[in-house]
Every structure is written in structure tokens, then in C-alpha cells.
C-alpha atoms as a PDB file:
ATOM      1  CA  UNK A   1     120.756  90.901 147.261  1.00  0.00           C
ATOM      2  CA  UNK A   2     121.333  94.420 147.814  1.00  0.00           C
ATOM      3  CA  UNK A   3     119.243  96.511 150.350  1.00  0.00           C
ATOM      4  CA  UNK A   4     117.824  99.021 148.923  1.00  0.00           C
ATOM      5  CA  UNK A   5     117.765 100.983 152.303  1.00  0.00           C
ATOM      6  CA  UNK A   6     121.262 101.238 152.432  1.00  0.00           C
ATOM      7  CA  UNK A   7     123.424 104.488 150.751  1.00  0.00           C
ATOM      8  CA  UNK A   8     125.811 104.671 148.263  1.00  0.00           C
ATOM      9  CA  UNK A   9     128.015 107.224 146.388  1.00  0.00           C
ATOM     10  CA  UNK A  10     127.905 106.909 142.812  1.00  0.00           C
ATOM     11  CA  UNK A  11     130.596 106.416 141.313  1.00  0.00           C
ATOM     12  CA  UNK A  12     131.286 106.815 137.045  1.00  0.00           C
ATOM     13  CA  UNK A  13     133.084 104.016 134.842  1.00  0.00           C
ATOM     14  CA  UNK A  14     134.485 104.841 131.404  1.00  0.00           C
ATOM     15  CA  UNK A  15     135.994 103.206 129.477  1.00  0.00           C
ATOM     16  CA  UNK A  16     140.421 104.165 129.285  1.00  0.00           C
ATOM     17  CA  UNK A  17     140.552 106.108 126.617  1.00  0.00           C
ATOM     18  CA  UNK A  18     138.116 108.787 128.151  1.00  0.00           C
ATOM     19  CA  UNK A  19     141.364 108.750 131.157  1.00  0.00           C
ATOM     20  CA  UNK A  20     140.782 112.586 130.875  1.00  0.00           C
ATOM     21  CA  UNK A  21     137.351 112.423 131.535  1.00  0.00           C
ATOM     22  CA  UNK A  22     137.768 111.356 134.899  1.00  0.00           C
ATOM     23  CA  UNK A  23     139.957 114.401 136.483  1.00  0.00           C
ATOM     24  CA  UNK A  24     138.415 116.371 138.904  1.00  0.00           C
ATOM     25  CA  UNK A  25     135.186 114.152 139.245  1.00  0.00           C
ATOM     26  CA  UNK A  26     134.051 110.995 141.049  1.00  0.00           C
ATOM     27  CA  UNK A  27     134.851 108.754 138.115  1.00  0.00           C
ATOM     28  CA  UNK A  28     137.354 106.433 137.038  1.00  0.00           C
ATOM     29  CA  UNK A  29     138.189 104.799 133.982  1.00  0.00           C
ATOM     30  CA  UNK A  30     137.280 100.484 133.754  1.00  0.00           C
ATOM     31  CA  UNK A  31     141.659 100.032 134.389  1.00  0.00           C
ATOM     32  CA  UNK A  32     141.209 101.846 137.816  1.00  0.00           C
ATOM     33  CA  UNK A  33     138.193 100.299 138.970  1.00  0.00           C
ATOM     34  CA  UNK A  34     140.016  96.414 138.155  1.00  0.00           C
ATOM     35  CA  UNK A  35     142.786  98.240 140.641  1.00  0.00           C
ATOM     36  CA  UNK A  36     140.216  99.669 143.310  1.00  0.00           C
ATOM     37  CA  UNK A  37     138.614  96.066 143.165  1.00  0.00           C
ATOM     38  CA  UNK A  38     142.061  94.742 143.875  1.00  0.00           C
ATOM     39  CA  UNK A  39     142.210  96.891 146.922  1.00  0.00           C
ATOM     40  CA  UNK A  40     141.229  95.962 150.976  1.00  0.00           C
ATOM     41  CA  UNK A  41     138.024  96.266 151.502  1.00  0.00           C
ATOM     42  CA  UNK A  42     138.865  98.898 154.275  1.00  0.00           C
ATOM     43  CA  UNK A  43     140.553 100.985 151.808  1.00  0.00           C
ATOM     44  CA  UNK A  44     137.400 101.763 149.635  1.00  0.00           C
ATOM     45  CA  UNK A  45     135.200 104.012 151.543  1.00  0.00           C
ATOM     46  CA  UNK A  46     131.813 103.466 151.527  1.00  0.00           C
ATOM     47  CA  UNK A  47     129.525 101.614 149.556  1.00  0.00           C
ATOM     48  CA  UNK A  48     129.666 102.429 145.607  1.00  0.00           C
ATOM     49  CA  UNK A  49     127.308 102.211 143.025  1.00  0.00           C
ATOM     50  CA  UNK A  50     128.939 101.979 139.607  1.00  0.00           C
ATOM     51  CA  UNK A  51     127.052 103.876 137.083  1.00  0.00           C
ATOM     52  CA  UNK A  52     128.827 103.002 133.384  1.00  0.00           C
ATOM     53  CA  UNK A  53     129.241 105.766 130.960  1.00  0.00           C
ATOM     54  CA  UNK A  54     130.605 105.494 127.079  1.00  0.00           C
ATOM     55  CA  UNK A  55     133.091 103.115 125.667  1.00  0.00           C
ATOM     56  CA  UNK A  56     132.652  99.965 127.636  1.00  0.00           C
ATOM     57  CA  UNK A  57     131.714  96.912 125.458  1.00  0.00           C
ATOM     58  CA  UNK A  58     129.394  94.359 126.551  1.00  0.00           C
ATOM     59  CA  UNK A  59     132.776  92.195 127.675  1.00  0.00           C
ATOM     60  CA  UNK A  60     133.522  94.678 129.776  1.00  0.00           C
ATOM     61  CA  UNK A  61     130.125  95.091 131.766  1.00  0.00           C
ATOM     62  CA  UNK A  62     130.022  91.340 131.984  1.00  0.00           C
ATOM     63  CA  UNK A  63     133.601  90.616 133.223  1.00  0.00           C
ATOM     64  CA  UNK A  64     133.073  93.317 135.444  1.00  0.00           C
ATOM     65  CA  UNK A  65     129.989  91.902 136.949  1.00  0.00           C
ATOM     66  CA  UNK A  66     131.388  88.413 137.897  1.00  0.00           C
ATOM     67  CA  UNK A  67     134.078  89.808 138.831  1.00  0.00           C
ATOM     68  CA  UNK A  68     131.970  92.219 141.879  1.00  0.00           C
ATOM     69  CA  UNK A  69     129.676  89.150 142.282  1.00  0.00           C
ATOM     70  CA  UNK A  70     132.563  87.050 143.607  1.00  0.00           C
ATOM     71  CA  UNK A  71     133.904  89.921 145.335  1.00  0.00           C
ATOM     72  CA  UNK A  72     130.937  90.868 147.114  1.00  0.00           C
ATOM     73  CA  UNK A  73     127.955  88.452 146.465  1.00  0.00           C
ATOM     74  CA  UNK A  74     125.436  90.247 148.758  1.00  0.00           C
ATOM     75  CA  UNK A  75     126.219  93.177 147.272  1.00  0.00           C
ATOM     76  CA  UNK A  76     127.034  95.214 150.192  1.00  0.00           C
ATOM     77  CA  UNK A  77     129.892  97.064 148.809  1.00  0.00           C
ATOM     78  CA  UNK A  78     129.148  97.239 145.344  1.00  0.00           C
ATOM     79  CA  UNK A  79     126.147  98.001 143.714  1.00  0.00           C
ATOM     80  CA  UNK A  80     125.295  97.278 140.266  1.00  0.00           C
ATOM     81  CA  UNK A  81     122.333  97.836 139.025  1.00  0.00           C
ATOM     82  CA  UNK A  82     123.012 100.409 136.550  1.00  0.00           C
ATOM     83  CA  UNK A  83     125.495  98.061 135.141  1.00  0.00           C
ATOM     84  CA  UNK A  84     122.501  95.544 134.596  1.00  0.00           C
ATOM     85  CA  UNK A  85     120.432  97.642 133.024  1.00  0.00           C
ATOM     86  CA  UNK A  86     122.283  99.216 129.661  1.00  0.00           C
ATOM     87  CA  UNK A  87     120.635  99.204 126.661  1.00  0.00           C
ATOM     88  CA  UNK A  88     120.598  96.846 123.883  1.00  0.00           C
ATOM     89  CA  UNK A  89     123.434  97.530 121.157  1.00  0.00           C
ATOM     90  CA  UNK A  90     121.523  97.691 117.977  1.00  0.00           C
ATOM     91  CA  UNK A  91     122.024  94.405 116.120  1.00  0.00           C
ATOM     92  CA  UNK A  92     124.735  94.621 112.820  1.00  0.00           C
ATOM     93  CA  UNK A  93     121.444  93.688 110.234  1.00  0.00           C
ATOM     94  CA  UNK A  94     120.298  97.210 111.008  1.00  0.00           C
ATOM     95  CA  UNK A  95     123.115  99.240 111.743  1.00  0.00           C
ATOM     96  CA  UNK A  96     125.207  97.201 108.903  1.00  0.00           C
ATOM     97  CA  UNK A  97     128.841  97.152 110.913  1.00  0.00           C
ATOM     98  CA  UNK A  98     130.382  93.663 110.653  1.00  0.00           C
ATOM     99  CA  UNK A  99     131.972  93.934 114.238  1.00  0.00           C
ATOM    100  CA  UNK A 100     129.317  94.750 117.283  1.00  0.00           C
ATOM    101  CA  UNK A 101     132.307  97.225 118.878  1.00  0.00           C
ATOM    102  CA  UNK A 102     131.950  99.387 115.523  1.00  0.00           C
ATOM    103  CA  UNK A 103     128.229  99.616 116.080  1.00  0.00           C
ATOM    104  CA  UNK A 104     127.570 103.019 117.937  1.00  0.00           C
ATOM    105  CA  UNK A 105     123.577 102.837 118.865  1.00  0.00           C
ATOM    106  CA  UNK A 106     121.327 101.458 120.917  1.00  0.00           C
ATOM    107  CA  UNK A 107     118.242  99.318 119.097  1.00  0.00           C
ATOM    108  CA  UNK A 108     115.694 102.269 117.682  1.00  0.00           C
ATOM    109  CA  UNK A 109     112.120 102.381 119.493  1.00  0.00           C
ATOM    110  CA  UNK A 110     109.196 104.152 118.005  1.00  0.00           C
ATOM    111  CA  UNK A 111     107.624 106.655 120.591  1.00  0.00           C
ATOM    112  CA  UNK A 112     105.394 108.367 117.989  1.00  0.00           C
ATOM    113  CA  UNK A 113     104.500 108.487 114.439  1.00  0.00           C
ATOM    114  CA  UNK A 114     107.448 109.349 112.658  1.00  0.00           C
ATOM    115  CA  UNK A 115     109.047 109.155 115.582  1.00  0.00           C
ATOM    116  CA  UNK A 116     111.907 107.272 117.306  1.00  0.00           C
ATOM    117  CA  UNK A 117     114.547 106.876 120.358  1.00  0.00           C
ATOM    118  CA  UNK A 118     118.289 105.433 120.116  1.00  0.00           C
ATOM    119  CA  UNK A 119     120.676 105.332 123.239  1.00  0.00           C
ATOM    120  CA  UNK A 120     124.083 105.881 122.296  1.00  0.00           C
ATOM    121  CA  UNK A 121     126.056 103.019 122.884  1.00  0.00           C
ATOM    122  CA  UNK A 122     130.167 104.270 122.180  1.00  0.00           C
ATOM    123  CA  UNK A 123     132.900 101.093 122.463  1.00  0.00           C
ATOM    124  CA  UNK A 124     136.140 102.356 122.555  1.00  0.00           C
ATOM    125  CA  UNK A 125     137.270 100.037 120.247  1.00  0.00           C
ATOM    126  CA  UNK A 126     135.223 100.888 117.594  1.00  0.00           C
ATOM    127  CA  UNK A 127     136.740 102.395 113.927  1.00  0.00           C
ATOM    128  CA  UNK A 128     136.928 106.158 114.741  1.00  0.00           C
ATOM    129  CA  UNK A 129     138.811 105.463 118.197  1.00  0.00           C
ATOM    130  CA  UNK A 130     141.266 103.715 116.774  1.00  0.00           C
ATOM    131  CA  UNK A 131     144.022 106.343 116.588  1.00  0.00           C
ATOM    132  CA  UNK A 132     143.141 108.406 119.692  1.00  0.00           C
ATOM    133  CA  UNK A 133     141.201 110.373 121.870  1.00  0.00           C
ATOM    134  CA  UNK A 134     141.200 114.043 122.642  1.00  0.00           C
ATOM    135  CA  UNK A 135     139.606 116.221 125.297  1.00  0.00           C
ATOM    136  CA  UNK A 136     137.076 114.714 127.880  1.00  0.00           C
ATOM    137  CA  UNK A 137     134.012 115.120 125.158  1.00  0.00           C
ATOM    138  CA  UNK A 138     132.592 112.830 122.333  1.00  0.00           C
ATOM    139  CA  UNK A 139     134.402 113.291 118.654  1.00  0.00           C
ATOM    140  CA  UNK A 140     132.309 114.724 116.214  1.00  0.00           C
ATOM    141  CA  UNK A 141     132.667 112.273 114.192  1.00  0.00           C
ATOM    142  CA  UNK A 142     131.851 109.595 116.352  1.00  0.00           C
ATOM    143  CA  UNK A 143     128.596 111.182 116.385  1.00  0.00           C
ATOM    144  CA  UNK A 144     127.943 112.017 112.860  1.00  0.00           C
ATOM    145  CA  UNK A 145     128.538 107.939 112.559  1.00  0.00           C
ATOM    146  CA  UNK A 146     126.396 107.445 114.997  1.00  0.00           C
ATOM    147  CA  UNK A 147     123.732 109.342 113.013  1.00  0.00           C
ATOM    148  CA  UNK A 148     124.468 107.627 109.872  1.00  0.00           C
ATOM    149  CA  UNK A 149     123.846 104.274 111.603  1.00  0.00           C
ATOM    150  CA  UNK A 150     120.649 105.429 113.253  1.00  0.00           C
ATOM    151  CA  UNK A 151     118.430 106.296 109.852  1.00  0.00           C
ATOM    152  CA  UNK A 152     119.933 103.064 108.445  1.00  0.00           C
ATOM    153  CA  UNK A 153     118.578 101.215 111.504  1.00  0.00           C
ATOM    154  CA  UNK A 154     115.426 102.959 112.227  1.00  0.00           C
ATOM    155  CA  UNK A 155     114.495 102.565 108.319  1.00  0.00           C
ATOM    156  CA  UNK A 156     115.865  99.200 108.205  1.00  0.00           C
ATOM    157  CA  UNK A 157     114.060  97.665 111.507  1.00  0.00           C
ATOM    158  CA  UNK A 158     110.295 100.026 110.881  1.00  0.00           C
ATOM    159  CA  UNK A 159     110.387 101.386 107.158  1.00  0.00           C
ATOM    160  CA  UNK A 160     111.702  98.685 104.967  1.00  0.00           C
ATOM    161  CA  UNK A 161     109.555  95.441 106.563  1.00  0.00           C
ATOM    162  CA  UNK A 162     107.751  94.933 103.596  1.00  0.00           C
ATOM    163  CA  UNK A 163     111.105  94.674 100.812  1.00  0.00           C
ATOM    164  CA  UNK A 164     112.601  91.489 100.750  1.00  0.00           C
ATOM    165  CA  UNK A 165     114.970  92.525  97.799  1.00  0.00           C
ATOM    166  CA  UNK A 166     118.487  93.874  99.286  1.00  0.00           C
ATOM    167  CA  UNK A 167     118.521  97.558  99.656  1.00  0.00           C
ATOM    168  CA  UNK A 168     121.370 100.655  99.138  1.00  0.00           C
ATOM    169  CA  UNK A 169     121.439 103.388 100.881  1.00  0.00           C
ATOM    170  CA  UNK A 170     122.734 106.679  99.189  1.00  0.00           C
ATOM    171  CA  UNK A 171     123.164 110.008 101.228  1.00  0.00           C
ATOM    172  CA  UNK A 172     122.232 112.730  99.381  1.00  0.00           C
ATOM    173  CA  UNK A 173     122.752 115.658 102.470  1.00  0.00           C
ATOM    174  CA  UNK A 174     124.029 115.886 105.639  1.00  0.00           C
ATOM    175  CA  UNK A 175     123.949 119.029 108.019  1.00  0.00           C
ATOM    176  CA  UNK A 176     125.271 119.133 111.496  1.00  0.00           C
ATOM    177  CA  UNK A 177     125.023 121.840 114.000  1.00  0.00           C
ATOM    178  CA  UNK A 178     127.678 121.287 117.326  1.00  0.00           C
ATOM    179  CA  UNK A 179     125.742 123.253 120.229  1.00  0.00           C
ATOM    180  CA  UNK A 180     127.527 121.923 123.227  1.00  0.00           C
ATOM    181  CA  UNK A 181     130.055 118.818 123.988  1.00  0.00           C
ATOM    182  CA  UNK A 182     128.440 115.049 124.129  1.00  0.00           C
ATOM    183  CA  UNK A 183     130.597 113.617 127.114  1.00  0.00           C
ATOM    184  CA  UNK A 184     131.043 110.007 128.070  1.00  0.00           C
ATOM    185  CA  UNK A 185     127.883 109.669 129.487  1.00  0.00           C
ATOM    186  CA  UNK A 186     124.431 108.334 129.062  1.00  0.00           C
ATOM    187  CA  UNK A 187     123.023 110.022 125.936  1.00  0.00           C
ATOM    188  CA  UNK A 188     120.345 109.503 123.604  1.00  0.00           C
ATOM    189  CA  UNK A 189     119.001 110.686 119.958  1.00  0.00           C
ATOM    190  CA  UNK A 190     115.436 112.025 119.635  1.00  0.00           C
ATOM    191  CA  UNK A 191     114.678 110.995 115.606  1.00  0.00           C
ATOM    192  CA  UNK A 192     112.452 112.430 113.621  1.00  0.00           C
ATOM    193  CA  UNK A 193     111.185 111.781 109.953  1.00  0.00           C
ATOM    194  CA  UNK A 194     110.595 115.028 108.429  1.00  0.00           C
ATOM    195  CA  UNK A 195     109.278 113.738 105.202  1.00  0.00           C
ATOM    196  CA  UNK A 196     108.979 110.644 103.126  1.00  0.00           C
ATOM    197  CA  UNK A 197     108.239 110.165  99.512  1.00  0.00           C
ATOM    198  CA  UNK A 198     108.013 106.295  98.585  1.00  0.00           C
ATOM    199  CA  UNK A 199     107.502 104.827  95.297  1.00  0.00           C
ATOM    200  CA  UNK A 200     108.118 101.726  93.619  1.00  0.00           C
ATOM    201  CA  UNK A 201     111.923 102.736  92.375  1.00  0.00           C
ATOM    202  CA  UNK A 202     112.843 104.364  95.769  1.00  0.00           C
ATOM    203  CA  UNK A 203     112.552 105.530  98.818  1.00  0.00           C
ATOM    204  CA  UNK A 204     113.287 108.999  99.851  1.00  0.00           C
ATOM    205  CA  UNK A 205     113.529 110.434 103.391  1.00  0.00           C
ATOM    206  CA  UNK A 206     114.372 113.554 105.192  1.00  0.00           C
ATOM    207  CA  UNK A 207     115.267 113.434 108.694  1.00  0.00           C
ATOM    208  CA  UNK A 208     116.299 114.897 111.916  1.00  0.00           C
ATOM    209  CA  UNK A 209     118.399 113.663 114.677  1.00  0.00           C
ATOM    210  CA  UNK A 210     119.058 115.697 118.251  1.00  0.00           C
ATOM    211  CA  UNK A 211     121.318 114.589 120.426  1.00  0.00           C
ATOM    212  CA  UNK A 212     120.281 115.261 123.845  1.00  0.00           C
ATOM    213  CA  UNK A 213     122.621 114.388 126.896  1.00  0.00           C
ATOM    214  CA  UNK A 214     121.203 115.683 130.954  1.00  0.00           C
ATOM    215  CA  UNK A 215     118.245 116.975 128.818  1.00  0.00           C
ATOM    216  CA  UNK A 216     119.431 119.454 127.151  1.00  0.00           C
ATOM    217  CA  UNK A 217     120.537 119.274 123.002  1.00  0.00           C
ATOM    218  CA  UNK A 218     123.681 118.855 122.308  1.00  0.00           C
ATOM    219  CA  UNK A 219     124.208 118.003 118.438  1.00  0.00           C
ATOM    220  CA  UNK A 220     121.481 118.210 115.760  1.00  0.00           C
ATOM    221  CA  UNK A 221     121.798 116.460 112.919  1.00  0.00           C
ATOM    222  CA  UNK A 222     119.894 116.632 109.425  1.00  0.00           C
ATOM    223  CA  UNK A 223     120.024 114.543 106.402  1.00  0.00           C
ATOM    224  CA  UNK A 224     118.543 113.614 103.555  1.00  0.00           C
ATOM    225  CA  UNK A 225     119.372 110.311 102.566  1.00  0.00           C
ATOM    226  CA  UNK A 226     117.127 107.856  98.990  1.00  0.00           C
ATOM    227  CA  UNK A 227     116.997 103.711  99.567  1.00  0.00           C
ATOM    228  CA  UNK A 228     116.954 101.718  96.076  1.00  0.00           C
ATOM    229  CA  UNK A 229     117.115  98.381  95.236  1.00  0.00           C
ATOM    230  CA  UNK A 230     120.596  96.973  95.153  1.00  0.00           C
ATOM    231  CA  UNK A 231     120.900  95.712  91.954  1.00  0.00           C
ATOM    232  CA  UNK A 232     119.973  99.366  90.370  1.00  0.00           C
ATOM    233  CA  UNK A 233     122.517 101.210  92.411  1.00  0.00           C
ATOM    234  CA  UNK A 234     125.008  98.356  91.971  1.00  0.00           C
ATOM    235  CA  UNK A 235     124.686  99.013  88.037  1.00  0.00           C
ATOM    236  CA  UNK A 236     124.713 102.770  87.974  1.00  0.00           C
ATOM    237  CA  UNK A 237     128.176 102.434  90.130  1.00  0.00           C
ATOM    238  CA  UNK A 238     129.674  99.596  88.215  1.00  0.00           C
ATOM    239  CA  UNK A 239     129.489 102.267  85.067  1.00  0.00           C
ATOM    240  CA  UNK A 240     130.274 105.370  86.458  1.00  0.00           C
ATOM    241  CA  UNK A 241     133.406 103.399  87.911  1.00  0.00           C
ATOM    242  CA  UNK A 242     134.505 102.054  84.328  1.00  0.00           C
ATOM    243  CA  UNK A 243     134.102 105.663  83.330  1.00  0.00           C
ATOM    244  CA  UNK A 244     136.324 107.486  86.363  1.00  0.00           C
ATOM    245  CA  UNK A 245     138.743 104.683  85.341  1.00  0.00           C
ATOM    246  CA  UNK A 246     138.654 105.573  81.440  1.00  0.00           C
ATOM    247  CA  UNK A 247     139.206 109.217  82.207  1.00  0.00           C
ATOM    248  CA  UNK A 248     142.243 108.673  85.265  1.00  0.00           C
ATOM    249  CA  UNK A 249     143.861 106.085  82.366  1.00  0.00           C
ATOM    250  CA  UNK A 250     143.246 109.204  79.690  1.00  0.00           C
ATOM    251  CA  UNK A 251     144.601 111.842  81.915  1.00  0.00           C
ATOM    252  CA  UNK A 252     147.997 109.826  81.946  1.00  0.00           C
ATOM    253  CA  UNK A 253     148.058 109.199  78.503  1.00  0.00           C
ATOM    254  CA  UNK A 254     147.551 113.047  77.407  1.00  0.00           C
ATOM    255  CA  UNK A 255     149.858 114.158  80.008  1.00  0.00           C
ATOM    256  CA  UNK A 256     152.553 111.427  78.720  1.00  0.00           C
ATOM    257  CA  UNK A 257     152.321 112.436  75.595  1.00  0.00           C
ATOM    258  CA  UNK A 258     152.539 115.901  76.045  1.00  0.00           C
ATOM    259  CA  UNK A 259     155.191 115.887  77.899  1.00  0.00           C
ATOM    260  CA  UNK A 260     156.969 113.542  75.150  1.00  0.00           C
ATOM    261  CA  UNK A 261     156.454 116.629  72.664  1.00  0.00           C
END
């Protein structure tokens, strides 16, 4: 067991493909920390406690652990608290991803009426990190997904308890206002429902979404966003498809002829 009397630097883990995140700072990414752990003890400085930051699945902080554990199993080099202590990736029922490392939030939890908290939770090998990564900060996108995800979840897990009929979700308006860079670390979104008007065909919201990072705001997010019942929106799409079909198969058939003349 660690002593809690004893000091040690902190140092950051991200996950690779934040590399550039790491220059110039006491951070590494999870590939250099396997090497460090590789390393004589002597040549490590110090005792270090690892504090993780974005893109590190749930693998990865376990691995990691049993690996330090059998490295260092009273903890006298290495210590790991923070690593313990991440917050629970939301669960894919409520932020409907298939595959956990394309789920980008923490489980919501309500703090006040109307109102709720979700921890970002980036894995690099989620969808939008596929290609690349530039820069040391967050993608945009990565967080407009990550907003997406959080009023499905928050309505899903507190707002839709009493449906048992599958739902659809249909965005109706998104706004997004970039104030300063999200970086690889901790980070959270402060939600907020701005208005709600419920009725037996739908559900309509209007939300708000800041992301705050070392407590200041970072990116707020807006949107406007109706639930229905599946089968109505399932419907509505199945015909407007069979018309956008009609009309493409149209447009070829004018322009063939036309161009036959």
C-alpha cells in the first residue's frame, strides 16, 4: 500500500496519438511509459504518480495497472490512484455506439433539476480518430460527437424511463461556439435542459452543453433535438426515401433523353 506521506511528481499519460501533446511538459504518451517501466529502477527519478488524460481505453488502464502492481507491489515507485479512479464510460444503451471505444462520455449524473454532469471519456480508437490527429488539442468534432451522445444519454437514462416502445432521435439544430482548445485532459460537460415540451406523439427538447476543462469553458454547445416513436419516424423515412429515389431515377431519365434529342 502506498504511503500517503511520501512525495511524488505527477506525471501525465495519453494515449499515442496525442504524441504532440506531450512536448515541453511532464507527460508522456501510454508507448513511453511501457518503455520507462522497462527501465532500471535507478534510472526513473523519483517516485511518480500517473495521472491519465484522454484516449486511453479501459484495456489500457487495466494492463497498465498489473503491469505497475508486479513491478512495484507496495507501490513505492508508482502511484496509481488516479488511474483507479476514472469515470465510468457511459454504457452503449444510452449513448447508442455498438463498440465501447466509439463511446465518448462518461455515464450522465443529475446535479439539479434540469440539470446534469458527463466526464469526457476520449479512446483513441474511436470513429473520428481513425485517420489522424492534429495539434496537441481535442478535434472539434470529437466534441460535437461527444455532445450528440450526451442528450441521447442523459434523455435516454432520466427522460425516457417511462416509454417502453423504441425511440428515434431527430436533430432539428445544432450551434457550437469554439472559445478555447479542449486538450487531452480531464474534462467535463455541464448540461442543461433549456426547455421541454412533451406530448403523447413526441418529445421535444432544447438544450445546452459547456464544456469546461481547469474550470474555465471551453466549447458551448446548443441544440435542439424531437424523440418519436420508432415506428412513426421509420415510416415517414421509408417514403421520403422511395421518393428521393423516384426523383434521382427521373433526373437520369430526362437528362438521357435530352441528351438523345
Amino acid at each position: 500500500m502506498t504511503d500517503n506521506s511520501m512525495k511524488f511528481d505527477t506525471l501525465i499519460v495519453v494515449a499515442d496519438k496525442f504524441a504532440e501533446f506531450t512536448v515541453e511538459k511532464p507527460a508522456v504518451t501510454l508507448s513511453q511509459l511501457h518503455a520507462m517501466l522497462k527501465l532500471p529502477k535507478h534510472l526513473v527519478p523519483g517516485a511518480v504518480r500517473l495521472l491519465p488524460g484522454q484516449g486511453l481505453s479501459e484495456g489500457d488502464i487495466a494492463d497498465l495497472i498489473v503491469q505497475i502492481n508486479a513491478l512495484d507491489p507496495a507501490g513505492l515507485k508508482w502511484e496509481l490512484s488516479l488511474l483507479r479512479t476514472l469515470p465510468e464510460r457511459a454504457d452503449p444503451c444510452i449513448s447508442h455506439k455498438r463498440r465501447s471505444c466509439n463511446t465518448l462520455i462518461g455515464s450522465p449524473t443529475k446535479t439539479a433539476h434540469d440539470c446534469y454532469r458527463i466526464d469526457l471519456c476520449i479512446d483513441e480508437n474511436c470513429e473520428l480518430m481513425g485517420d489522424h490527429q492534429t495539434g496537441q488539442h481535442v478535434q472539434g468534432m470529437l466534441l460535437i460527437e461527444a455532445a450528440r451522445q450526451s442528450f441521447i444519454a442523459v434523455t435516454e437514462k432520466y427522460l425516457l424511463t417511462d416509454l417502453e416502445e423504441k425511440t428515434y432521435f431527430v436533430i432539428n439544430a445544432i450551434t457550437t461556439e469554439f472559445t478555447g482548445f479542449v486538450f487531452p485532459l480531464s474534462a467535463h460537460i455541464e448540461y442543461r435542459i433549456v426547455s421541454a415540451n412533451v406530448n403523447d406523439r413526441r418529445r421535444k427538447y432544447q438544450v445546452e452543453m459547456d464544456f469546461i476543462q481547469n474550470g474555465e469553458l471551453r466549447t458551448r454547445i446548443g441544440c435542439a433535438f424531437t424523440v418519436f416513436p420508432h415506428q412513426v419516424i421509420a415510416e415517414k423515412e421509408a417514403a421520403l426515401a422511395r421518393d428521393a429515389a423516384h426523383c434521382a431515377l427521373t433526373q437520369v431519365s430526362l437528362g438521357a433523353n435530352a441528351h438523345a434529342a
